[in-house]
C-alpha atoms as a PDB file:
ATOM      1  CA  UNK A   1     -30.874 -74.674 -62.973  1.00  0.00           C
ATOM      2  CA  UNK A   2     -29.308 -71.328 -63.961  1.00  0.00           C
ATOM      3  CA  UNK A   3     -29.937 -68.700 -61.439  1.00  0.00           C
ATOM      4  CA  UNK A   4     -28.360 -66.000 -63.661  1.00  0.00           C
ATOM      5  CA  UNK A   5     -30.825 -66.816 -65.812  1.00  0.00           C
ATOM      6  CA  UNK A   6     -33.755 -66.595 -63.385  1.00  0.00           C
ATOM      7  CA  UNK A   7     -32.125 -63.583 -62.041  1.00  0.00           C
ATOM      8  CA  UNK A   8     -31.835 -61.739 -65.365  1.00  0.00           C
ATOM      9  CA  UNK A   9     -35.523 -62.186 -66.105  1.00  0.00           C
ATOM     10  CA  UNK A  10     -36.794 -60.773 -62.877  1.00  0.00           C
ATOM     11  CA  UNK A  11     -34.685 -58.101 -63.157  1.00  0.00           C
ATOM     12  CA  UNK A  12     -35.855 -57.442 -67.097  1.00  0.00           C
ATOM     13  CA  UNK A  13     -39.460 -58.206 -65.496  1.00  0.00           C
ATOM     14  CA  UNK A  14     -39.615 -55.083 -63.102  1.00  0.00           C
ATOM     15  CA  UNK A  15     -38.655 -52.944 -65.839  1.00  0.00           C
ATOM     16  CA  UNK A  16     -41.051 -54.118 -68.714  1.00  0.00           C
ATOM     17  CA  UNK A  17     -43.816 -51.952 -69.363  1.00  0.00           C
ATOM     18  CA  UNK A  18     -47.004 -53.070 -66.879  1.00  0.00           C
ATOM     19  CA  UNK A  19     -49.951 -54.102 -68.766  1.00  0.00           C
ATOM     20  CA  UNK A  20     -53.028 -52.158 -67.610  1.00  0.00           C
ATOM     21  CA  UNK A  21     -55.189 -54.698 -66.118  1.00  0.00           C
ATOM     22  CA  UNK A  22     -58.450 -55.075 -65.118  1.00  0.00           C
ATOM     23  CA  UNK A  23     -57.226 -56.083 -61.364  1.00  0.00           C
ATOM     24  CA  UNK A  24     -55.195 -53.093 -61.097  1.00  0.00           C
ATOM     25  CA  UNK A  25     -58.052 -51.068 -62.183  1.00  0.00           C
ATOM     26  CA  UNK A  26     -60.098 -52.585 -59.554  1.00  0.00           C
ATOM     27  CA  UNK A  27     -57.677 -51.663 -56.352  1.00  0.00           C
ATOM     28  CA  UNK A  28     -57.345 -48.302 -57.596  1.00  0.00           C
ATOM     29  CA  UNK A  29     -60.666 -48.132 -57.366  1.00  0.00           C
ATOM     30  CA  UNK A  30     -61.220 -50.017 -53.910  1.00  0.00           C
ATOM     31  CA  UNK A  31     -58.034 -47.720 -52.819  1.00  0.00           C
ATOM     32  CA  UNK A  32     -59.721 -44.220 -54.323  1.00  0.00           C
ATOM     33  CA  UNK A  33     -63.143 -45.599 -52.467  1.00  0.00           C
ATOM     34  CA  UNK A  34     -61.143 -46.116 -49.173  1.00  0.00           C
ATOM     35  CA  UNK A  35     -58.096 -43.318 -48.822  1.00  0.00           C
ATOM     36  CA  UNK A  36     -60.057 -40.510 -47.800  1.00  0.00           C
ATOM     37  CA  UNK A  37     -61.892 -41.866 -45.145  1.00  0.00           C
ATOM     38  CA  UNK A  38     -58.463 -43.604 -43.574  1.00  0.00           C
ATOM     39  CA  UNK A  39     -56.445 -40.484 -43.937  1.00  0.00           C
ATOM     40  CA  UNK A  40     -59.153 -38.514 -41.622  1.00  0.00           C
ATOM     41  CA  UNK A  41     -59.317 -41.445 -38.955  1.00  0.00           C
ATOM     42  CA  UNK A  42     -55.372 -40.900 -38.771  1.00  0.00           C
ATOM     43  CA  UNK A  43     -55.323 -37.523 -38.857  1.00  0.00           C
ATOM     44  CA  UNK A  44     -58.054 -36.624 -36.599  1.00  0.00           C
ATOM     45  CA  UNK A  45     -57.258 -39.443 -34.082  1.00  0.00           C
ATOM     46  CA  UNK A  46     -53.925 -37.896 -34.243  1.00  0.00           C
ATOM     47  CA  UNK A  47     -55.036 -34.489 -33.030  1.00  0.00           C
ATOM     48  CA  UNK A  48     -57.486 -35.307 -30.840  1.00  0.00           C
ATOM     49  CA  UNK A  49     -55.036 -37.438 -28.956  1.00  0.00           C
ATOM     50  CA  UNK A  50     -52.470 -34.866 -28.356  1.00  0.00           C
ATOM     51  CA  UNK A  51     -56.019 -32.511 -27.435  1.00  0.00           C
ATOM     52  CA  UNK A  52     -56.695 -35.017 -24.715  1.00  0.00           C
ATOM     53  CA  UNK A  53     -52.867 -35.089 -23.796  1.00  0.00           C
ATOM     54  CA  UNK A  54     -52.964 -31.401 -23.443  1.00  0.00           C
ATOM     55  CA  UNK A  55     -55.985 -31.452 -21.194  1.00  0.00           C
ATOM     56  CA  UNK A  56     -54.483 -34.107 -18.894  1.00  0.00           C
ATOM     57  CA  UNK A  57     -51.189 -32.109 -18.401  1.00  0.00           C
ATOM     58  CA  UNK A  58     -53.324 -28.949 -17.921  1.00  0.00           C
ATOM     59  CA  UNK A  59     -55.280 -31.097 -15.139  1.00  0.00           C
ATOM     60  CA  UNK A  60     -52.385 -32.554 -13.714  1.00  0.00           C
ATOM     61  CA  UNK A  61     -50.333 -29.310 -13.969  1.00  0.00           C
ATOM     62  CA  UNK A  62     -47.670 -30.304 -15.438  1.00  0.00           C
ATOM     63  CA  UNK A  63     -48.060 -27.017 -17.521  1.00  0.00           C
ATOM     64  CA  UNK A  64     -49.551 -24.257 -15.453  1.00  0.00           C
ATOM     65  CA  UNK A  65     -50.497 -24.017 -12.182  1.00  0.00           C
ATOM     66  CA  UNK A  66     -53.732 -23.540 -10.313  1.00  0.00           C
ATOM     67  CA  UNK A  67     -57.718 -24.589 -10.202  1.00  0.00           C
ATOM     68  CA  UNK A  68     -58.465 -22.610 -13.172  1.00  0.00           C
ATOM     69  CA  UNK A  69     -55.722 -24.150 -15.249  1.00  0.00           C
ATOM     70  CA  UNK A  70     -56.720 -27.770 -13.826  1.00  0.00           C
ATOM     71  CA  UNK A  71     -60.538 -27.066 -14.735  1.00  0.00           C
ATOM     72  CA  UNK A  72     -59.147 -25.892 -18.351  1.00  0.00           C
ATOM     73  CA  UNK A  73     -57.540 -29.653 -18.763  1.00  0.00           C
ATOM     74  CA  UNK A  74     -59.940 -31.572 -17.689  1.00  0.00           C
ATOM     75  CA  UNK A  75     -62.403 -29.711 -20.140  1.00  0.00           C
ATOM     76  CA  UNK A  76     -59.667 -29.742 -22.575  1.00  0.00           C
ATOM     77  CA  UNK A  77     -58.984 -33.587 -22.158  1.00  0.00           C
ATOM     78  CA  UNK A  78     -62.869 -34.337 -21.861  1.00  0.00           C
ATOM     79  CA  UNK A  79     -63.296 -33.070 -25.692  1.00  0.00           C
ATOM     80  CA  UNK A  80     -60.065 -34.438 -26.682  1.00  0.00           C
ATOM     81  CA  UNK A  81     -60.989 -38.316 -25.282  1.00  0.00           C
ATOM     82  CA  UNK A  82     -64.906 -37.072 -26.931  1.00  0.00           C
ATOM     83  CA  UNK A  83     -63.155 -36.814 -30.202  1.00  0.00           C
ATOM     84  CA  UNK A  84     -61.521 -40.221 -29.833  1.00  0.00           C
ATOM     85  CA  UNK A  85     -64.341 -41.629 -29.341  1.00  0.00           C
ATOM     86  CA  UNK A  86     -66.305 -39.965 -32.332  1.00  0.00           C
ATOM     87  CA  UNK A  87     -63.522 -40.815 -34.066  1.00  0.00           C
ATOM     88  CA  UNK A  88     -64.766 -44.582 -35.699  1.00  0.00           C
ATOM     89  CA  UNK A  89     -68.391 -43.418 -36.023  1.00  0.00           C
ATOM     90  CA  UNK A  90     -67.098 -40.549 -38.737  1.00  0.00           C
ATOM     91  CA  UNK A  91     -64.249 -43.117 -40.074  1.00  0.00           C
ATOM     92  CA  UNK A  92     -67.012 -45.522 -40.513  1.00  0.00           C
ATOM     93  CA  UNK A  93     -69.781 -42.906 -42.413  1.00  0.00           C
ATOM     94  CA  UNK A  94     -66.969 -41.488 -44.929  1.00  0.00           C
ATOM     95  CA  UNK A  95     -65.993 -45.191 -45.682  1.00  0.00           C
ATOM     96  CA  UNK A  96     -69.636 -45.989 -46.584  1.00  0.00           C
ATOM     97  CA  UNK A  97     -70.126 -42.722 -48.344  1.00  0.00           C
ATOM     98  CA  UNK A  98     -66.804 -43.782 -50.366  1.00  0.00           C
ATOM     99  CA  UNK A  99     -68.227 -47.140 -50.362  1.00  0.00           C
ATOM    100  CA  UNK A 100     -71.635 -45.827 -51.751  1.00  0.00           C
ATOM    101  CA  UNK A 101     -69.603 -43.574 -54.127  1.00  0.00           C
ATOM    102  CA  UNK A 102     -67.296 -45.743 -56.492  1.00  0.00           C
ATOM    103  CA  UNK A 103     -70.049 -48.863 -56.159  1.00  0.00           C
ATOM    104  CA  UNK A 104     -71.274 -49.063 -59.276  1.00  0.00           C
ATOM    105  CA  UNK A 105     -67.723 -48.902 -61.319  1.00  0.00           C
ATOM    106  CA  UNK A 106     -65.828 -51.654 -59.084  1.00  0.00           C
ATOM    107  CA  UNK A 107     -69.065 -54.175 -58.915  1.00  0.00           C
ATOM    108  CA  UNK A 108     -69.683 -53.386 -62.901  1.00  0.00           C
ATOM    109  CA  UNK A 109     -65.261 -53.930 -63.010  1.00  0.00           C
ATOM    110  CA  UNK A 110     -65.783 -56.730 -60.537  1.00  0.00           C
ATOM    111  CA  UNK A 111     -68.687 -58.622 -63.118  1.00  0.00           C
ATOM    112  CA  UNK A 112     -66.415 -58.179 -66.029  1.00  0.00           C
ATOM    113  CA  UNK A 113     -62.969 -59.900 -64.487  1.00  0.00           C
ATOM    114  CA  UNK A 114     -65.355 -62.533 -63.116  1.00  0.00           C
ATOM    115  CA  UNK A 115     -67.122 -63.007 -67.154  1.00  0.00           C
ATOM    116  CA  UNK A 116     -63.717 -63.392 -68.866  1.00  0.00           C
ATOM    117  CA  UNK A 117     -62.896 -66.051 -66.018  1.00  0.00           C
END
């Protein structure tokens, strides 16, 4: 076996024009369909995790000092840990509104890879 051989073509194969498939068409798609709603879940679990970290060192006082700070926190970390908790039901709507949105081009996409099969 030549492996300078195999080697050359992989390395000629990454830099050969792609060919536009159908599959490729048809993550783009699934990705487009899926991105938004996955980029809020992060994002707002993000923030409303450091929310409910500010609330607990409000209520444990490591920043600021008295009942009126430690009242603040734990209403502070009570919405925080709220929006936590939120956070799946609205990950879980914008996916099926994504879902719902790009349907009909990746099961019409899907039909037609299956066909030429």
């Amino acid at each position: 076996m030549n492996t300078d051989k195999i080697i050359a073509e992989a390395i000629a194969k990454e830099y050969a024009p792609k060919e536009n498939s159908k599959i490729v068409a048809l993550r783009k798609l699934d990705n487009r369909a899926k991105l938004p709603a996955t980029i809020f879940a992060y994002s707002f679990g993000i923030i409303t995790t450091l929310v409910a970290g500010l609330g607990m060192c409000l209520a444990m006082q490591v920043i600021g000092s008295g009942t009126g700070m430690m009242v603040l926190g734990i209403v502070v970390g009570l919405a925080g840990f709220a929006g936590c908790g939120v956070n799946y039901v609205l990950y879980r709507r914008m996916l099926e509104k994504g879902k719902a949105k790009y349907a009909f081009e990746i099961v019409e996409l899907a039909r037609e890879i299956s066909e030429q099969q």
